[in-house]
Protein backbone atom coordinates (compact mmCIF):
# COMPACT_ATOMS: atom_id res chain seq x y z
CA UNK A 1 -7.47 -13.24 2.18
CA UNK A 2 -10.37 -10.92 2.26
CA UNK A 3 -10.08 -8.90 4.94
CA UNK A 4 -7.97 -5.77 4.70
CA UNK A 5 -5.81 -6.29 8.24
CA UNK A 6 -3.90 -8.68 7.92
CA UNK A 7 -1.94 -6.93 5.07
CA UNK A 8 -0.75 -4.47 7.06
CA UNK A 9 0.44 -6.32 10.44
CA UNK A 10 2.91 -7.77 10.90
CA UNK A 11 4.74 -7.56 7.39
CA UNK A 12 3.92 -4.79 5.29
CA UNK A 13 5.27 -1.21 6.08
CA UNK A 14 4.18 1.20 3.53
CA UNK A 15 7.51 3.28 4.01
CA UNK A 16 10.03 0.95 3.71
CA UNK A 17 8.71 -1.62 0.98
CA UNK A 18 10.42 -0.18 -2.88
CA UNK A 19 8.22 -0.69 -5.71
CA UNK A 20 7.20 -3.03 -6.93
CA UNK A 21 4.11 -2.91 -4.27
CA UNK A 22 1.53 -5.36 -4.76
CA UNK A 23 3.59 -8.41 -5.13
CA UNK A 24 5.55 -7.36 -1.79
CA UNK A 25 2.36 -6.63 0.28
CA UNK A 26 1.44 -9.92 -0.61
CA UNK A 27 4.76 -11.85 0.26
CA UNK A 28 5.10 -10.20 3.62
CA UNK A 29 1.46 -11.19 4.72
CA UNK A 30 1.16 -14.28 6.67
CA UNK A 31 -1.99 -15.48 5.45
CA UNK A 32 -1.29 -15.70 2.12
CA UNK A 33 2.12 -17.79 2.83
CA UNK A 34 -0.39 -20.00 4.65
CA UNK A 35 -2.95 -20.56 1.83
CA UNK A 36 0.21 -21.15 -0.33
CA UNK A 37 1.67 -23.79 1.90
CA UNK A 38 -1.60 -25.56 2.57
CA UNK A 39 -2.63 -25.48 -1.14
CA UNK A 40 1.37 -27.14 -1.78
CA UNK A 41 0.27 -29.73 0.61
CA UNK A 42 -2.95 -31.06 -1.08
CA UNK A 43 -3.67 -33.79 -3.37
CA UNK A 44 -3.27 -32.30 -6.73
CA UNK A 45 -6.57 -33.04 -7.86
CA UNK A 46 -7.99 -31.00 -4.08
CA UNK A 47 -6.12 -28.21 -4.69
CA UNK A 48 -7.21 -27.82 -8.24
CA UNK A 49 -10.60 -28.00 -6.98
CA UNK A 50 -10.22 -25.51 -4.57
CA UNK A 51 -8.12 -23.10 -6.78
CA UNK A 52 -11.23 -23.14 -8.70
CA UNK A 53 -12.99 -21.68 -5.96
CA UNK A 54 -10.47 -19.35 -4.77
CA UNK A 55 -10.51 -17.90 -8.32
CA UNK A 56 -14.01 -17.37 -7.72
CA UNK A 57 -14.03 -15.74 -4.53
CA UNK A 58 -11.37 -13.52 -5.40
CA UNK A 59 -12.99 -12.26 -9.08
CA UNK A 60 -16.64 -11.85 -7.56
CA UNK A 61 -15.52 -10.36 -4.54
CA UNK A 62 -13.76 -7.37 -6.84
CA UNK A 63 -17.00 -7.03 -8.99
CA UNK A 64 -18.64 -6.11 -5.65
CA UNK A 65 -15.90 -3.95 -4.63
CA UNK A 66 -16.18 -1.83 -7.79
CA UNK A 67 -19.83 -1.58 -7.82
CA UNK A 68 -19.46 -0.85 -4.33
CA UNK A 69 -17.57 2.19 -5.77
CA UNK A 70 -19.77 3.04 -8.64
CA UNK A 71 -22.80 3.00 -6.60
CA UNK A 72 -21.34 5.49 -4.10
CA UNK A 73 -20.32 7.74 -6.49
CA UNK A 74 -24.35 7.43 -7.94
CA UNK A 75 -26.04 8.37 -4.36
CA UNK A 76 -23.60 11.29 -4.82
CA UNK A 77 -24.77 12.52 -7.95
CA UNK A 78 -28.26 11.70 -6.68
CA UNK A 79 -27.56 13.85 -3.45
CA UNK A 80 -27.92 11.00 -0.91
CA UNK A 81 -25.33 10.21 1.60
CA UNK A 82 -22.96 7.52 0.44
CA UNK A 83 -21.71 4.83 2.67
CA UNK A 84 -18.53 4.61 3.79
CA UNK A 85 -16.26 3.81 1.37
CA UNK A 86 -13.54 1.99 4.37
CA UNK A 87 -11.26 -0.47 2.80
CA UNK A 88 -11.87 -2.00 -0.85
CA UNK A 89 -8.10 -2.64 -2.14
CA UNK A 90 -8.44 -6.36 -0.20
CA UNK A 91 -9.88 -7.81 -3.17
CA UNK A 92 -7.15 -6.29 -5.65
CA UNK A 93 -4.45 -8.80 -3.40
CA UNK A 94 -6.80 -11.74 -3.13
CA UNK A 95 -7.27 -11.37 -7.02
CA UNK A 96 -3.39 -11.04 -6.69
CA UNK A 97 -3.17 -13.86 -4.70
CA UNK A 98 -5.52 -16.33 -7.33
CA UNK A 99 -3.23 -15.12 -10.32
CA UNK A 100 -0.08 -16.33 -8.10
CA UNK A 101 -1.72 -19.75 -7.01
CA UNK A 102 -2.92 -20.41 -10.58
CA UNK A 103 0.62 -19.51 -11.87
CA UNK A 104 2.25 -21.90 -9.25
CA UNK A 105 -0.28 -24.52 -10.33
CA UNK A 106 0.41 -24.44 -13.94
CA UNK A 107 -3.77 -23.48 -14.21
CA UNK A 108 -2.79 -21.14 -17.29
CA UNK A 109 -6.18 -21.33 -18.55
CA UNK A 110 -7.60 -20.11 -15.70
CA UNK A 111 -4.86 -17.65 -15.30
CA UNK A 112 -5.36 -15.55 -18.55
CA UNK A 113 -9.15 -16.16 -18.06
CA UNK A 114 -9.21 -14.38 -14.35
CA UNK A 115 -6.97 -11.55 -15.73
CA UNK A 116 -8.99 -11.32 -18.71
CA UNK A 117 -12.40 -10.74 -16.15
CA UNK A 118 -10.37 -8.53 -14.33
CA UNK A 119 -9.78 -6.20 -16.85
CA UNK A 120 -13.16 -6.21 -17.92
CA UNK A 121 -14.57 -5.09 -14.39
CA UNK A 122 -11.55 -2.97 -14.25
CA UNK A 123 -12.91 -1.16 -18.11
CA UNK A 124 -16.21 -0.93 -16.60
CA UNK A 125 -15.38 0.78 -13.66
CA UNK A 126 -13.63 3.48 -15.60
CA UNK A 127 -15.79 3.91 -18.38
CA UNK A 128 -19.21 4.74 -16.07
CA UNK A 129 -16.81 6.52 -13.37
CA UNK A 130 -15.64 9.01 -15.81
CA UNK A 131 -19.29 10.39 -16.11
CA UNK A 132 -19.43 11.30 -12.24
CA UNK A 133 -15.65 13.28 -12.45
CA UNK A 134 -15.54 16.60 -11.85
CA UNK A 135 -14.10 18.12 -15.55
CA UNK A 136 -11.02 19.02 -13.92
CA UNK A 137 -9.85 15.76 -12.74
CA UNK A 138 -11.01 14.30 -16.37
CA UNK A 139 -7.58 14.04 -17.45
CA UNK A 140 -6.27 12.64 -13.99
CA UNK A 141 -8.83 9.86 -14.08
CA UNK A 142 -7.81 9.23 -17.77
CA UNK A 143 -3.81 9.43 -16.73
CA UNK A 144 -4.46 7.15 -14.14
CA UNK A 145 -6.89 4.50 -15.70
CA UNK A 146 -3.57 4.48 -18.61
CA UNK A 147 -0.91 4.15 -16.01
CA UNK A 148 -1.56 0.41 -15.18
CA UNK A 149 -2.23 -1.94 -18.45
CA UNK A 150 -3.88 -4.67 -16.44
CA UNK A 151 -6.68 -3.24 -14.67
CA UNK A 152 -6.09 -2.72 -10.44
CA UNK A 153 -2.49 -4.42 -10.25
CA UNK A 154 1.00 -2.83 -10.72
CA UNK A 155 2.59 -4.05 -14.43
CA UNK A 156 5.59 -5.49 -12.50
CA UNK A 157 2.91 -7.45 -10.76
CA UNK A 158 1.60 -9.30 -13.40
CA UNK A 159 5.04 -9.65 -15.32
CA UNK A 160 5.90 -11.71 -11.76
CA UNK A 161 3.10 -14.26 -12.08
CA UNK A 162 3.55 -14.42 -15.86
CA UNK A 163 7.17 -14.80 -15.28
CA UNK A 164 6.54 -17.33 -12.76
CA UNK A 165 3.79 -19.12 -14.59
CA UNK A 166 6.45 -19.50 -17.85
CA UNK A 167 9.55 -20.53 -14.74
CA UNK A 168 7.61 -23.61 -13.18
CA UNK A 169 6.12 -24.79 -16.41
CA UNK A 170 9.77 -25.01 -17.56
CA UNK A 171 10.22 -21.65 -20.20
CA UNK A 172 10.59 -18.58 -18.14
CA UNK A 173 14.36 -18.50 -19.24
CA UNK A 174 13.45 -18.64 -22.92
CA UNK A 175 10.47 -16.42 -22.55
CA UNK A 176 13.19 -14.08 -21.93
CA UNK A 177 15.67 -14.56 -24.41
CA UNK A 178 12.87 -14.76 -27.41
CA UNK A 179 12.26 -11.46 -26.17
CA UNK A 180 15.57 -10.34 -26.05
CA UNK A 181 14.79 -8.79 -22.32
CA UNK A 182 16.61 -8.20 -19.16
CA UNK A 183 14.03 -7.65 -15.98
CA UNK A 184 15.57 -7.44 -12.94
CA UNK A 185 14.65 -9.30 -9.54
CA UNK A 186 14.86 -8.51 -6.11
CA UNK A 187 17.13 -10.86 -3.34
CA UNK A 188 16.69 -10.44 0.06
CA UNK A 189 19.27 -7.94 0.41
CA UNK A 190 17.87 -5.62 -1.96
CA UNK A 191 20.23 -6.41 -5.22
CA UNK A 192 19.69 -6.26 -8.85
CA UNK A 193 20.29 -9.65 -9.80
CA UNK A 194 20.48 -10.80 -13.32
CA UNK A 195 17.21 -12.71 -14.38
CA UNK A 196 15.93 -14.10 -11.53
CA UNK A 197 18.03 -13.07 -8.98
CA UNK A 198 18.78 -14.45 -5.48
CA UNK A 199 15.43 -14.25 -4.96
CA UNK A 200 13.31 -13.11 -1.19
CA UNK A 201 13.37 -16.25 1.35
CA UNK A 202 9.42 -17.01 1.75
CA UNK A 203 9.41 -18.72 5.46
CA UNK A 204 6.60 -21.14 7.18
CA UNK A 205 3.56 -18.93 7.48
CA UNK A 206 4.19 -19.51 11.49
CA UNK A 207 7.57 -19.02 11.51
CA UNK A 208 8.95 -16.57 14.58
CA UNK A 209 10.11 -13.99 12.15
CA UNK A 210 9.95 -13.38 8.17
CA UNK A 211 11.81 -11.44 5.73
CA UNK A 212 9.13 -9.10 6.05
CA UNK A 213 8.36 -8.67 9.59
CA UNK A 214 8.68 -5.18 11.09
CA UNK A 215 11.40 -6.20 13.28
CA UNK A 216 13.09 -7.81 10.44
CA UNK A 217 12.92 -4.34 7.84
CA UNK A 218 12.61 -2.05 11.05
CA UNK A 219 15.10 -3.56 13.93
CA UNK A 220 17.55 -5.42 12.24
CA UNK A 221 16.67 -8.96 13.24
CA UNK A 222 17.26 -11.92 11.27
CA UNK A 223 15.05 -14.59 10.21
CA UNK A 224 16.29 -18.18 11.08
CA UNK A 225 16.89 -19.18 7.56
CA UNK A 226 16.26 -22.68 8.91
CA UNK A 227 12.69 -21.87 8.85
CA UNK A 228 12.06 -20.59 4.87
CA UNK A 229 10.38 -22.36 2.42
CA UNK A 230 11.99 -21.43 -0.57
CA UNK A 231 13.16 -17.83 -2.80
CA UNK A 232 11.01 -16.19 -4.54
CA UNK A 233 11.82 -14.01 -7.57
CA UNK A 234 9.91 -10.35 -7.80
CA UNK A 235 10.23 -9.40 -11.24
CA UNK A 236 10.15 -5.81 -11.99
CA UNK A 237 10.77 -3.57 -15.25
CA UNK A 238 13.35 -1.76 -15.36
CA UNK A 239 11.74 2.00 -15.75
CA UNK A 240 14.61 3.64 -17.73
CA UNK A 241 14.56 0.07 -20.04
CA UNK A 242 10.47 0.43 -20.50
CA UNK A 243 8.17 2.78 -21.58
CA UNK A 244 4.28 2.13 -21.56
CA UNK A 245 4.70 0.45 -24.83
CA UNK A 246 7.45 -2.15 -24.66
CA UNK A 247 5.42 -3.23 -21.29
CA UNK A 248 2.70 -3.32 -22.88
CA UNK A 249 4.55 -5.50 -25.59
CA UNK A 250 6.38 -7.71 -23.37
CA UNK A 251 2.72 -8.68 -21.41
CA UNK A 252 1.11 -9.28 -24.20
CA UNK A 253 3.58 -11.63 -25.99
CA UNK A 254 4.20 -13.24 -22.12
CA UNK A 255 0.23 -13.76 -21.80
CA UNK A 256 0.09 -15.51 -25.28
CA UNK A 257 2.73 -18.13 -24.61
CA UNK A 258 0.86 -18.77 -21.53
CA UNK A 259 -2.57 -18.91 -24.00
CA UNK A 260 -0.98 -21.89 -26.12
């Protein structure tokens, strides 16, 4: 899940794929429909195990990402060449990726704990970054580091795993009727379904053609529906319905049911 190719071949097309982004990318690479079918597969107490260690490959390999980031931006300042920055957003969809599998797995500890350390890398970042800004992109960094309440990943991202987290421990329903909310999800033909939808066939990670294969979105060929797995709900906040605060409301009150 770490390396950056495979996201954008053969599913993803940067052009075509509506907001919300980061949950999308993920669904439309093969790899990560693999690791989810294996990890289905396993003995429960295996695949806790080794959602353990996913976790943990996904977290560390972001702190190394973002220092990675902050130490460029030092050799700057210090008037040394940096290295290349190439490709560091694979470790925002593997972290992506461990929040979905520990969702799926009813791991809400661990959940809450990993978003938790993401945020805290994700504060770090910012708060040394700021001091190597040019003054006038201050207020852009600022803008930007306010824009997303949990750290590197899209607010409809993480109201999809918490949403999903609450749906297969039994309460995602009355998560949403406590809160007196109506989120839309996406079907497979692009509809704003009520709750959770009709919901985007997921398909065998070898299948001949997914949902999100190029010539699926591009060329107008269709998926055997023989060969999908199940629908999966991509929860998204309605803009008009949300402003920074009620998301920020809604995640929070989301992430403590999942805390109990």
């Amino acid at each position: 899940m770490a390396e950056s190719q495979q996201y954008f071949y053969p599913g993803y097309h940067p052009e075509q794929l509506q907001p919300p982004r980061d949950i999308q990318t993920l669904l439309s690479t093969r790899t990560f429909l693999k690791v989810l079918q294996e990890f289905d597969a396993l003995p429960h107490g295996e695949a806790i195990e080794k959602l353990y260690e996913f976790c943990e490959t996904a977290l560390n390999g972001y702190a190394v990402s973002v220092e990675r980031l902050l130490e460029r931006e030092r050799r700057k300042r210090e008037g040394q060449t940096p290295d290349p920055l190439g490709d560091f957003t694979e470790f925002n969809r593997m972290l992506c990726a461990s929040l979905l599998l520990a969702a799926r797995m009813g791991e809400h500890e661990l959940l809450v704990r990993q978003i938790d350390e993401m945020q805290s890398h994700w504060n770090a970042y910012y708060d040394e970054i700021i001091d190597y800004v040019e003054p006038t992109f201050v207020d852009m960094f600022e803008q930007s580091r306010r824009e997303k309440l949990y750290g590197p990943l899209e607010d409809d991202a993480v109201l999809t795993v918490f949403m999903h987290a609450l749906e297969w421990s039994g309460e995602g329903v009355s998560a949403l009727e406590d809160l007196n909310l109506s989120v839309r999800a996406r079907s497979q033909h692009g509809d704003e379904g009520v709750l959770r939808g009709e919901g985007i066939p997921l398909f065998h990670w070898d299948a001949p053609l997914t949902f999100y294969d190029f010539a699926s979105q591009r060329h107008g060929q269709t998926p055997d529906l023989n060969d999908a797995v199940e629908l999966f709900s991509v929860y998204e906040f309605q803009s008009h319905d949300f402003d920074k605060q009620k998301k920020e409301t809604v995640l929070q009150t989301l992430k403590e049911k999942l805390s109990k």
